[in-house]
Every structure is written in C-alpha cells, then in structure tokens.
N, C-alpha and C. Protein backbone atom coordinates (compact mmCIF):
# COMPACT_ATOMS: atom_id res chain seq x y z
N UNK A 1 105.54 21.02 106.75
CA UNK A 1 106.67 21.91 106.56
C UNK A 1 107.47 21.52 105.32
N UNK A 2 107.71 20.43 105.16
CA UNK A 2 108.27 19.44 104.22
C UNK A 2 107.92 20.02 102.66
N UNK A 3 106.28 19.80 102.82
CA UNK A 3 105.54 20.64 101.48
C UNK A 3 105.21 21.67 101.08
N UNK A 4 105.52 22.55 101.99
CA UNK A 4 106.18 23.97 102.22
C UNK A 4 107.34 24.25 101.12
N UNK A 5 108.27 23.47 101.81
CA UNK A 5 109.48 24.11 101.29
C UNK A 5 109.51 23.36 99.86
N UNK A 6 108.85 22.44 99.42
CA UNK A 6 109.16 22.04 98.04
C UNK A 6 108.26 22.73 97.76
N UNK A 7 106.90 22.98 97.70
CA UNK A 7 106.40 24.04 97.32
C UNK A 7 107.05 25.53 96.36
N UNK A 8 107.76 26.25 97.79
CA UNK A 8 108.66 27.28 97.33
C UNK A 8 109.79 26.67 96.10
N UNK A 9 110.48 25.82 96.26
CA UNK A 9 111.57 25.45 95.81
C UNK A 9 110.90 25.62 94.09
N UNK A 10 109.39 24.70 94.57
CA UNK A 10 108.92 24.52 92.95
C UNK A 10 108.54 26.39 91.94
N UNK A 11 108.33 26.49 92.68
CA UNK A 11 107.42 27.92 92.36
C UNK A 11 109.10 29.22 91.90
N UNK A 12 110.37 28.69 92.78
CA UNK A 12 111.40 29.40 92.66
C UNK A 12 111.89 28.91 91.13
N UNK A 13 111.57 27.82 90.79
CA UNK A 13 112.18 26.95 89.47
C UNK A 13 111.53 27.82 88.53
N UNK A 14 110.13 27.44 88.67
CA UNK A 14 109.45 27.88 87.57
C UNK A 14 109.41 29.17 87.03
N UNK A 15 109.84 30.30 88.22
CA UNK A 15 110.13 30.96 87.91
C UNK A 15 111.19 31.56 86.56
N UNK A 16 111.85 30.18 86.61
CA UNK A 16 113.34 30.64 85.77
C UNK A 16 113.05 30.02 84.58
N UNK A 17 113.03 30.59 83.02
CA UNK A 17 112.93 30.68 82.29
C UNK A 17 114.39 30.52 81.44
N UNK A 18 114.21 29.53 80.26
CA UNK A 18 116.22 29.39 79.55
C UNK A 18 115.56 29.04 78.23
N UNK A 19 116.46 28.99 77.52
CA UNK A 19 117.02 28.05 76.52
C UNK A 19 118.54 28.17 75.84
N UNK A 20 118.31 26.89 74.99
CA UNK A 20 120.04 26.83 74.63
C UNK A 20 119.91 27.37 72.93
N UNK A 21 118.68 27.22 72.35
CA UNK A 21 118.58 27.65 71.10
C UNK A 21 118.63 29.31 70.50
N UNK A 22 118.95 30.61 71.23
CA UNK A 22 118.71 31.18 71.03
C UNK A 22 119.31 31.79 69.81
N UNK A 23 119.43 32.79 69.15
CA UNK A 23 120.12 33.34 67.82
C UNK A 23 120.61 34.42 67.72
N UNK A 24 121.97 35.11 67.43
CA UNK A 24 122.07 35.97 67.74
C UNK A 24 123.11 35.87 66.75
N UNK A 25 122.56 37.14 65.80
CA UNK A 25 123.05 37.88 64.36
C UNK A 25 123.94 38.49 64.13
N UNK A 26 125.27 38.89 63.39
CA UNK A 26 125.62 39.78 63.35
C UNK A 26 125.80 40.87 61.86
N UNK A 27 126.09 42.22 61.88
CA UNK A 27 126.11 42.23 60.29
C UNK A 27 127.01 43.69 60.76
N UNK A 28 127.93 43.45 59.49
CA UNK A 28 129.22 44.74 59.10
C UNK A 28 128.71 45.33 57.96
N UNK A 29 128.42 46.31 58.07
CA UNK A 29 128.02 46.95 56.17
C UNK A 29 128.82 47.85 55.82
N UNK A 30 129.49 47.97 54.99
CA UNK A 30 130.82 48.83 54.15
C UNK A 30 130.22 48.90 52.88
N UNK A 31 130.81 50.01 52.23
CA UNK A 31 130.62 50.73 50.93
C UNK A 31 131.74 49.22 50.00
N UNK A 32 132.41 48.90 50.35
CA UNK A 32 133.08 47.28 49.82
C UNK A 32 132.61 46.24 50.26
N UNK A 33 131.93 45.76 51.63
CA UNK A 33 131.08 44.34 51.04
C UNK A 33 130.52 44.48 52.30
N UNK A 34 129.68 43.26 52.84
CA UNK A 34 128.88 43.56 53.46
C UNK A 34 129.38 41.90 54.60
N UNK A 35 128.94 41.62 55.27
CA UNK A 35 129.54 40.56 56.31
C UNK A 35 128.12 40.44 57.35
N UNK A 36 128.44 39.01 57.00
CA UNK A 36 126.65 38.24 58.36
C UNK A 36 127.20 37.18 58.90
N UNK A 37 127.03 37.07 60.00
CA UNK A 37 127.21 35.58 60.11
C UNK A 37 125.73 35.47 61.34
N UNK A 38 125.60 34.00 61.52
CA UNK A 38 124.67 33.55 62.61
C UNK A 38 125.46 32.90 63.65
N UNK A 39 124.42 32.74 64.77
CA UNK A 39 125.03 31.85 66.15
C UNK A 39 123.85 31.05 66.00
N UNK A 40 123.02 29.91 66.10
CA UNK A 40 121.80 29.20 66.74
C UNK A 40 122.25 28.49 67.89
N UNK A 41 123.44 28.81 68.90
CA UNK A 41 123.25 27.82 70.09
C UNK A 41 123.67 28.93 71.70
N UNK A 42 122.92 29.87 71.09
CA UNK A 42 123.21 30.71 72.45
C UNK A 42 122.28 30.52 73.60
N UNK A 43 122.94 30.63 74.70
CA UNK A 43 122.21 29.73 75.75
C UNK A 43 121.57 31.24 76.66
N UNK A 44 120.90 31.06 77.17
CA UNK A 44 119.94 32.40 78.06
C UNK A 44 118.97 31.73 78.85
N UNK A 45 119.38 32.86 80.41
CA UNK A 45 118.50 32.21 81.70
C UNK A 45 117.81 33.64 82.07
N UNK A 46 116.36 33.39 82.10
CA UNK A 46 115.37 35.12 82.30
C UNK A 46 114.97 34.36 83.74
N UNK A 47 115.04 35.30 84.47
CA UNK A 47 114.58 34.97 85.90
C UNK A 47 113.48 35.68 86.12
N UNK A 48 112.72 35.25 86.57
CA UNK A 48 110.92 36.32 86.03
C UNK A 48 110.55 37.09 87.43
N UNK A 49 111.25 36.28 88.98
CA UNK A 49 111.16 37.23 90.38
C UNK A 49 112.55 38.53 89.94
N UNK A 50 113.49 37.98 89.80
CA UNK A 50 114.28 39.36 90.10
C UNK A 50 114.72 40.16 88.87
N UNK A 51 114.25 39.37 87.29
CA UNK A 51 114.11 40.71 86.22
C UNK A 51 115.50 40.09 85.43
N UNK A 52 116.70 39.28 86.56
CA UNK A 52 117.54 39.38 85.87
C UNK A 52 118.16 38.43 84.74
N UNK A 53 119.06 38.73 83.81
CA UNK A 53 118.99 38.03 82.70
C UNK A 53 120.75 37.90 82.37
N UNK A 54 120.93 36.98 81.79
CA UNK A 54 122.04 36.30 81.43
C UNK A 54 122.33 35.53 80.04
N UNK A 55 122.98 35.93 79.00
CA UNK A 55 122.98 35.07 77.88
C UNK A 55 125.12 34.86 77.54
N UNK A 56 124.85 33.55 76.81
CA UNK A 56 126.33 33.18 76.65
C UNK A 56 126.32 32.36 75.61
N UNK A 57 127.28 32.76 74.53
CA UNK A 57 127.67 31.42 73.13
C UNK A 57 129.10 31.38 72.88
N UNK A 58 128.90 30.38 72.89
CA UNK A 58 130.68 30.04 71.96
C UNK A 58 130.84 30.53 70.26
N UNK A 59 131.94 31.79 70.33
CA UNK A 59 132.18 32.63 69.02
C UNK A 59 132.49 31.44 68.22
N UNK A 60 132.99 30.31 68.43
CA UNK A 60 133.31 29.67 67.12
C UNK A 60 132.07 29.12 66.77
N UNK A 61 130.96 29.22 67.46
CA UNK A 61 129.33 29.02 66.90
C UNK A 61 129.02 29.60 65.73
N UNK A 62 129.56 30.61 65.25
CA UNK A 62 129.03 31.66 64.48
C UNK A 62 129.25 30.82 63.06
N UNK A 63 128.25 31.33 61.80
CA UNK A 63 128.99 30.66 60.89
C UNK A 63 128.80 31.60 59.53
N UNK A 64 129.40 31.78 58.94
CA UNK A 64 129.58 32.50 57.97
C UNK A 64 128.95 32.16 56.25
N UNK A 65 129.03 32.77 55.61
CA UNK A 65 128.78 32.72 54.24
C UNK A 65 129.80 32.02 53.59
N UNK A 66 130.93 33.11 53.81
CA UNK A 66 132.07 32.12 52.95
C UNK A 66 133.23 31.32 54.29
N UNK A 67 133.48 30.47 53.85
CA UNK A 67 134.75 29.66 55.14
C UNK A 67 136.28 30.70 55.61
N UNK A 68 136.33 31.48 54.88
CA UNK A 68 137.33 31.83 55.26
C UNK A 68 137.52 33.29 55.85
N UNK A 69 135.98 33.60 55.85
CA UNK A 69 135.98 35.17 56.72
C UNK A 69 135.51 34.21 58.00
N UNK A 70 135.22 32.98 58.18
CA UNK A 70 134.82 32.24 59.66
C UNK A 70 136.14 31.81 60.33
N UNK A 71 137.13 31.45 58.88
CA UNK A 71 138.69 31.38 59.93
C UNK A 71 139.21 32.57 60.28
N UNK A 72 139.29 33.51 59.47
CA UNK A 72 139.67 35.35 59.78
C UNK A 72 138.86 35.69 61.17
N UNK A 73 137.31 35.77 61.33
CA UNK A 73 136.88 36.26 62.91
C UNK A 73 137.15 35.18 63.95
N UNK A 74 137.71 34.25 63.69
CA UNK A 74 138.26 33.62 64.92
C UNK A 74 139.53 33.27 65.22
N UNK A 75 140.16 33.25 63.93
CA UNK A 75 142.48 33.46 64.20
C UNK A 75 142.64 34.47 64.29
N UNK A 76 142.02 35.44 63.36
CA UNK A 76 142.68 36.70 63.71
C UNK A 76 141.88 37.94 64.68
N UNK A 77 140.37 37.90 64.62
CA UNK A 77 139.86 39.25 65.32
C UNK A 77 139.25 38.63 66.56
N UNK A 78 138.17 37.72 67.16
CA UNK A 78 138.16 37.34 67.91
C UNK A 78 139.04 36.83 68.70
N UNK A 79 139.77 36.33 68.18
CA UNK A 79 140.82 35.44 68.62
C UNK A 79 139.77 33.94 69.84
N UNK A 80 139.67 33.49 68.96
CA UNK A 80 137.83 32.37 69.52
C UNK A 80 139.07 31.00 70.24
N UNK A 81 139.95 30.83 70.38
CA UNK A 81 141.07 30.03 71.05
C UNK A 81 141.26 30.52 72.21
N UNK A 82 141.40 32.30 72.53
CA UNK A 82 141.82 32.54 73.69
C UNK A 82 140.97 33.00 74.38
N UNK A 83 139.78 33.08 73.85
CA UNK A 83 138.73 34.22 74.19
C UNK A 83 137.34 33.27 73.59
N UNK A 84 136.87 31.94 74.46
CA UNK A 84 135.70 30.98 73.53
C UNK A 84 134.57 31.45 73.38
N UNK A 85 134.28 32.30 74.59
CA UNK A 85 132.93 32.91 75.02
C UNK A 85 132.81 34.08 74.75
N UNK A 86 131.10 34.67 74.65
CA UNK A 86 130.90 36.05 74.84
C UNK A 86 130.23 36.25 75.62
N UNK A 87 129.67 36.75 76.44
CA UNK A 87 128.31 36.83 77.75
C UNK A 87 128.10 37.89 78.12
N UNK A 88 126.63 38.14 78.40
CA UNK A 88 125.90 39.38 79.09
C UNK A 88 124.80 39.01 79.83
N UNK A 89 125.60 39.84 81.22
CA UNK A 89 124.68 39.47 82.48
C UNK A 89 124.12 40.78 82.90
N UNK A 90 123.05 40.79 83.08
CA UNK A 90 122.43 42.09 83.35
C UNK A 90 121.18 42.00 84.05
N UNK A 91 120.48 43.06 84.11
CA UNK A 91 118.89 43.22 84.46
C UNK A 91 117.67 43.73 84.15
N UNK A 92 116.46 43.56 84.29
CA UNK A 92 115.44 44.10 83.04
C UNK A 92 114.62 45.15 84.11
N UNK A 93 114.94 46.53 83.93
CA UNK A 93 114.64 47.55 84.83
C UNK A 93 113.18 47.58 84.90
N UNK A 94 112.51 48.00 85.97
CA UNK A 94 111.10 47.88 86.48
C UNK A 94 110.43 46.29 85.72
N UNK A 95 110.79 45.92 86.02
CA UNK A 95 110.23 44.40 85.60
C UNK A 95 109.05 43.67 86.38
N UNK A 96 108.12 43.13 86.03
CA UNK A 96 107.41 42.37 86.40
C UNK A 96 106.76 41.54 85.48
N UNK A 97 106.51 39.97 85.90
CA UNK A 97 105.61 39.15 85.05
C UNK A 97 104.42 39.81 84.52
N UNK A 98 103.91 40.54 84.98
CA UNK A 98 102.50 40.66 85.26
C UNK A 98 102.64 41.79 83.61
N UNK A 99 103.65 42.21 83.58
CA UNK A 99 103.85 43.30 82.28
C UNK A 99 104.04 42.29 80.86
N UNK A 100 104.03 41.28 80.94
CA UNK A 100 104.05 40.32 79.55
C UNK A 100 102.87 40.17 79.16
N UNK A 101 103.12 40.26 78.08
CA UNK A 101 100.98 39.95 77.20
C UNK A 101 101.58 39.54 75.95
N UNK A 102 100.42 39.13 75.08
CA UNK A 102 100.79 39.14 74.04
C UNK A 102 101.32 39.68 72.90
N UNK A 103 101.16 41.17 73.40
CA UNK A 103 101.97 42.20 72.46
C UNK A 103 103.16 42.04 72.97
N UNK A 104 104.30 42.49 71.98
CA UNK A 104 105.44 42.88 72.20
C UNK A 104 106.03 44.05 73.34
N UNK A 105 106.77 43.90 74.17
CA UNK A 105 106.56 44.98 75.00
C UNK A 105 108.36 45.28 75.32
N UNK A 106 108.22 46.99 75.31
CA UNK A 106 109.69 47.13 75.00
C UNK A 106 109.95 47.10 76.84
N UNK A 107 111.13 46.87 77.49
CA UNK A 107 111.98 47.04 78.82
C UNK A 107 113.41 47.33 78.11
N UNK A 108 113.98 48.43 79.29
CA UNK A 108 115.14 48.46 79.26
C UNK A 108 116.18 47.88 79.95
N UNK A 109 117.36 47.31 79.10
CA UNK A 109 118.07 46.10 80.32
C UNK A 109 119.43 46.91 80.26
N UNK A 110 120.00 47.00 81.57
CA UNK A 110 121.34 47.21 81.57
C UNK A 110 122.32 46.17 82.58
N UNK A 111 123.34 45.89 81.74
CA UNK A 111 124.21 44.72 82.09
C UNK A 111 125.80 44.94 81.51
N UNK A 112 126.48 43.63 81.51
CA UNK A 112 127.71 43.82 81.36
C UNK A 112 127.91 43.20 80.40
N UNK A 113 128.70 43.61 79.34
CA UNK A 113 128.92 42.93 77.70
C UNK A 113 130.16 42.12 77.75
N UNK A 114 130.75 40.66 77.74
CA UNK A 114 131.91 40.62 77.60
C UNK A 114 132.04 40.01 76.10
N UNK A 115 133.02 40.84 75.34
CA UNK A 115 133.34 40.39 73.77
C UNK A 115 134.62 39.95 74.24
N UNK A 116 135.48 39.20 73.83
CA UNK A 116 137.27 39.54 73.46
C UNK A 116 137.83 39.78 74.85
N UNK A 117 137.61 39.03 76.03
CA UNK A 117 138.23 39.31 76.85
C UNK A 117 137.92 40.75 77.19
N UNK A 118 136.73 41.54 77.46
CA UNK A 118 136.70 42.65 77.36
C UNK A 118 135.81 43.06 77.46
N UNK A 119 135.37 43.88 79.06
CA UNK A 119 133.95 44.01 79.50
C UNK A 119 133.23 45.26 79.33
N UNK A 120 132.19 45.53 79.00
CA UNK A 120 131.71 46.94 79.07
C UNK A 120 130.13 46.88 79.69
N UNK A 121 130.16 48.25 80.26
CA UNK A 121 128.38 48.12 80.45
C UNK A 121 127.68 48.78 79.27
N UNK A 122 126.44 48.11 78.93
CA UNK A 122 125.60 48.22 78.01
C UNK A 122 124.08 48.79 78.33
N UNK A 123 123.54 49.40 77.76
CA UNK A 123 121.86 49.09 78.53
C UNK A 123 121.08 49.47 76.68
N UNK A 124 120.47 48.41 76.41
CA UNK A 124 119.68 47.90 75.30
C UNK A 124 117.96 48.41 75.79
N UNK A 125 117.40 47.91 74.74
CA UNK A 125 115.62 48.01 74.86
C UNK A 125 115.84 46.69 73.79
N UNK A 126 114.60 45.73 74.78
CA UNK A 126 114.24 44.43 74.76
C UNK A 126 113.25 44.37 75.16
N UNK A 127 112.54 43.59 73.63
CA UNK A 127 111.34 43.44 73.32
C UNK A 127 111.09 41.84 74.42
N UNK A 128 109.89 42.16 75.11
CA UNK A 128 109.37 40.52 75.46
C UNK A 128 108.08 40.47 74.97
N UNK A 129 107.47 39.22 75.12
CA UNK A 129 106.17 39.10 75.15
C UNK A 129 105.91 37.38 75.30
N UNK A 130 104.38 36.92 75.59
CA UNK A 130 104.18 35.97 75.71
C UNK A 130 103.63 35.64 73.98
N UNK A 131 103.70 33.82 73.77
CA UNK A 131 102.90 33.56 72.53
C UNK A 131 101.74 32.88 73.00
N UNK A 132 101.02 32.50 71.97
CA UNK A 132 99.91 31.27 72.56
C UNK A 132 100.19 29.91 73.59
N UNK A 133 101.60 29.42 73.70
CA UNK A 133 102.01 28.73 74.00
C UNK A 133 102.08 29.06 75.51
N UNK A 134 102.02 30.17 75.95
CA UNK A 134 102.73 31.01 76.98
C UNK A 134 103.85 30.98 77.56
N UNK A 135 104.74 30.57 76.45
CA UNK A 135 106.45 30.73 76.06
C UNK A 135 106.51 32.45 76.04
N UNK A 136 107.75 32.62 76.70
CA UNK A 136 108.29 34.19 76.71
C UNK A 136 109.59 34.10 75.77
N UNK A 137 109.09 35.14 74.64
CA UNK A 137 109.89 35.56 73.35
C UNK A 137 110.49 36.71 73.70
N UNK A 138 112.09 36.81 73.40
CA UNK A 138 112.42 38.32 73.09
C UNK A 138 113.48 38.84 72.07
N UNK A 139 113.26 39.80 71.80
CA UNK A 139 113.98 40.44 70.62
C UNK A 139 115.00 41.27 70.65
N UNK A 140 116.20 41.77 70.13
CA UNK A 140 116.36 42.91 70.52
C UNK A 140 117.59 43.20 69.67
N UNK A 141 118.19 44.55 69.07
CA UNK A 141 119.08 44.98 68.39
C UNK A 141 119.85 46.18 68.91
N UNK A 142 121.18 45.69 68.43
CA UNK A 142 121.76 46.73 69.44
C UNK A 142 123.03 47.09 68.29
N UNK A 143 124.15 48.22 68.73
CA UNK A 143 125.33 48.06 68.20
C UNK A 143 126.60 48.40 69.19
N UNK A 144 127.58 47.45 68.71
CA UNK A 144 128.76 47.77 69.09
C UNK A 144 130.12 48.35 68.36
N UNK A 145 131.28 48.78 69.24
CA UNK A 145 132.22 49.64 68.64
C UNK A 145 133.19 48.40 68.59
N UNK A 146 133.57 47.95 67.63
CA UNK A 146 134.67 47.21 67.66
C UNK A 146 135.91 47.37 68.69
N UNK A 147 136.32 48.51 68.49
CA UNK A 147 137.84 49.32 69.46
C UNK A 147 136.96 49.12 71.24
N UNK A 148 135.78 49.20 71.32
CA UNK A 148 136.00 49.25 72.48
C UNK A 148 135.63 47.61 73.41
N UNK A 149 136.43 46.99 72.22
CA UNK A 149 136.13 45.53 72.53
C UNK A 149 137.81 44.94 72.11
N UNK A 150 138.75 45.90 72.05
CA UNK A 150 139.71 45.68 71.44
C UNK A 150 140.10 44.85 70.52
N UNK A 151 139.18 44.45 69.65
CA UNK A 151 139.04 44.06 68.32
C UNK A 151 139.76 44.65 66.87
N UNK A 152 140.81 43.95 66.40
CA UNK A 152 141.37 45.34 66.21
C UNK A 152 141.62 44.37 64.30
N UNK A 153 141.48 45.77 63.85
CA UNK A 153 141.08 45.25 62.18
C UNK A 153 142.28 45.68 61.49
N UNK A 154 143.11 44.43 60.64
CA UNK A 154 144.04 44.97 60.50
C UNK A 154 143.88 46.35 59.10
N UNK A 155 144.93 46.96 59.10
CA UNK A 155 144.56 48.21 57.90
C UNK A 155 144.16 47.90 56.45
N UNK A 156 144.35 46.54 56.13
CA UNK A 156 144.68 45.80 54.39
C UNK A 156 143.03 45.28 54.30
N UNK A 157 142.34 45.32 55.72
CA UNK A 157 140.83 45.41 55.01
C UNK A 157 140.39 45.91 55.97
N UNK A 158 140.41 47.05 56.42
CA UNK A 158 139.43 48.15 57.26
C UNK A 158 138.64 48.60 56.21
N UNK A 159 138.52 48.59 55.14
CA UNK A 159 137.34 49.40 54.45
C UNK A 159 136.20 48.27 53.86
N UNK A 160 136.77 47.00 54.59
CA UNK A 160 136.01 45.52 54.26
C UNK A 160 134.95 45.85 56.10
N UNK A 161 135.28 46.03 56.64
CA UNK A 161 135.09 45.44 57.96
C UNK A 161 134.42 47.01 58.53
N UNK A 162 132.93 47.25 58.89
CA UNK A 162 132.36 48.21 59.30
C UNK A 162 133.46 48.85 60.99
N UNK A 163 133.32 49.61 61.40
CA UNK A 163 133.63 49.90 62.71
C UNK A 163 133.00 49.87 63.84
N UNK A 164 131.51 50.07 63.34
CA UNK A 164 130.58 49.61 64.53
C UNK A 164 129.52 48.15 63.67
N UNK A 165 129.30 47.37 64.94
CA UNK A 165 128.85 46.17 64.36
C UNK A 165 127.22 45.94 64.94
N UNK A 166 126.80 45.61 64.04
CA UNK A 166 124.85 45.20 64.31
C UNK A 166 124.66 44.37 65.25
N UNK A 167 124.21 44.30 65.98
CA UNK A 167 123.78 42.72 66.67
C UNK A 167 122.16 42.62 67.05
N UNK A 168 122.01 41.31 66.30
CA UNK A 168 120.49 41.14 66.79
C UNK A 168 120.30 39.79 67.53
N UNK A 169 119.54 39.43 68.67
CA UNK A 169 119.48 38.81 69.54
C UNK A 169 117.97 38.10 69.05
N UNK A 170 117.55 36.91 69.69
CA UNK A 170 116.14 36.18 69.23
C UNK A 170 116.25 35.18 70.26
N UNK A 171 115.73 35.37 71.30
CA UNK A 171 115.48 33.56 72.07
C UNK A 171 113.86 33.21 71.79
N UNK A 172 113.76 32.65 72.46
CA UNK A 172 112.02 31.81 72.97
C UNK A 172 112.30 30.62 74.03
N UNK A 173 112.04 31.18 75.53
CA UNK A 173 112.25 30.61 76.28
C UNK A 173 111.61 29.28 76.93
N UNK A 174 111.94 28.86 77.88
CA UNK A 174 110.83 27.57 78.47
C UNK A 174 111.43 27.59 79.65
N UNK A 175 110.07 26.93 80.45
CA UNK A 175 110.30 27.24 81.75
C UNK A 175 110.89 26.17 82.37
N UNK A 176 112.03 26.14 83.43
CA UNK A 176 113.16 25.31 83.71
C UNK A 176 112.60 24.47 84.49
N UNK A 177 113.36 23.06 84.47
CA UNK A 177 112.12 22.56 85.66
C UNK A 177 111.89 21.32 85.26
C-alpha cells in the first residue's frame, strides 16, 4: 500500500512541469521611438493532468536599453514598489499530453492577467511542443491595453509610449521532481 501511494505521489510530481528561466518581452512602437525591454527570470508551473498553467516575474526584472526609461516603468507607470509582481493563472483548453509532438502545436489558454494591481481575463493561443530532449517548449504573443491595466501615461510623452503593448512569452520547461 505504502508503494502505492508513493507511486501516485511520484507519477503526480512528474506530472508538473516549471521553470524559473522563462522570458518574457515587451515592445511599444510609436511613430517617435520605439521601447523593448526583457524579463529572463519568469517563473512558470504547466501541470500536464489538469492543462493548468501559471506564470509570475518581478517587473523590476525587466531591463531596458537605456537606464532611465527602466527608472520611468517602475517610479512612475508600473509603479514596481507597490505593485512587485505580474501573474497569470489560467488553463490550456482541451488539453492533453498525448497532443505534444515535436511540431509546434497551437492550444488556447484562458486565465487571469494581473499587471498593476489589476486583474483581467485573457485567453491567448500558445504554442507547445516537445524537443529532442523531451523538454516541453512554449511560445506565445499577445497584446495588451495599457488603460485597462490602469497604467496611465503621463501626456508630455504619450506619443513616446504606444497604447497597446506587445508581449511575447518563451519558457522551456523541466519536469519537477
């Protein structure tokens, strides 16, 4: 009975899929300049029985081109002091292991976005797939509305700062355990 239940226990682990390296992009494009920054320490847990998925980084992760649009999205628009985190917890609709191969394969996930103190539901298309490794990769690009993240740009560079913002996502997971 004993080896039973570690059995399950083991098989429930392995199930769960993370990492802390994941990447997640952002980009503003205006007719006056253009704005990128990166994250490399976003953390994400894929649960492979129930589909569902969870990712979270600290905004002052992000890092910029020049130093002082990295102090501007975190004193003034994030506000990354009162508000450290961003996270989205959601689920990967009709899901099953058995649908990963080596091609890229699109699912649709719908979950909850929190930017800025400030939640919304989302539902994306996210790429998975397995590599040679039989590590599970996924991809995915999406956009958001600044205002409905109450992000708010002051008027002396709104024509610096797009209104809706790019986001591209990149993990490569491993299995927990």
């Amino acid at each position: 009975m004993i080896v039973t239940f570690i059995g399950l226990c083991l098989t429930v682990i392995s199930q769960r899929q993370m990492t802390r390296t994941g990447t997640i992009q952002f980009f503003s494009e205006t007719d006056v300049e253009d704005i990128e920054a990166i994250n490399n320490q976003v953390s994400s847990v894929l649960d492979l029985a129930s589909g569902e998925m969870a990712y979270t980084l600290l905004m002052k992760a992000f890092s910029f081109e020049k130093a002082l649009m990295q102090e501007h999205f975190n004193e003034k628009y994030v506000e990354s002091d009162k508000y450290p985190k961003a996270k989205f917890k959601g689920k990967i609709i009709g899901f099953s292991p058995s649908k990963l191969t080596a091609k890229p394969t699109e699912f649709k996930v719908k979950g909850s976005l929190t930017i800025h103190g400030v939640t919304n539901e989302i539902e994306v298309t996210e790429k998975l797939w397995k590599n040679e490794k039989g590590e599970i990769l996924g991809e995915t690009t999406f956009t958001i509305k600044l205002a409905d993240y109450k992000i708010e740009v002051p008027s002396t560079v709104r024509e610096n700062i797009s209104e809706t913002i790019e986001i591209k996502v990149k993990v490569n997971y491993e299995k927990m355990g």
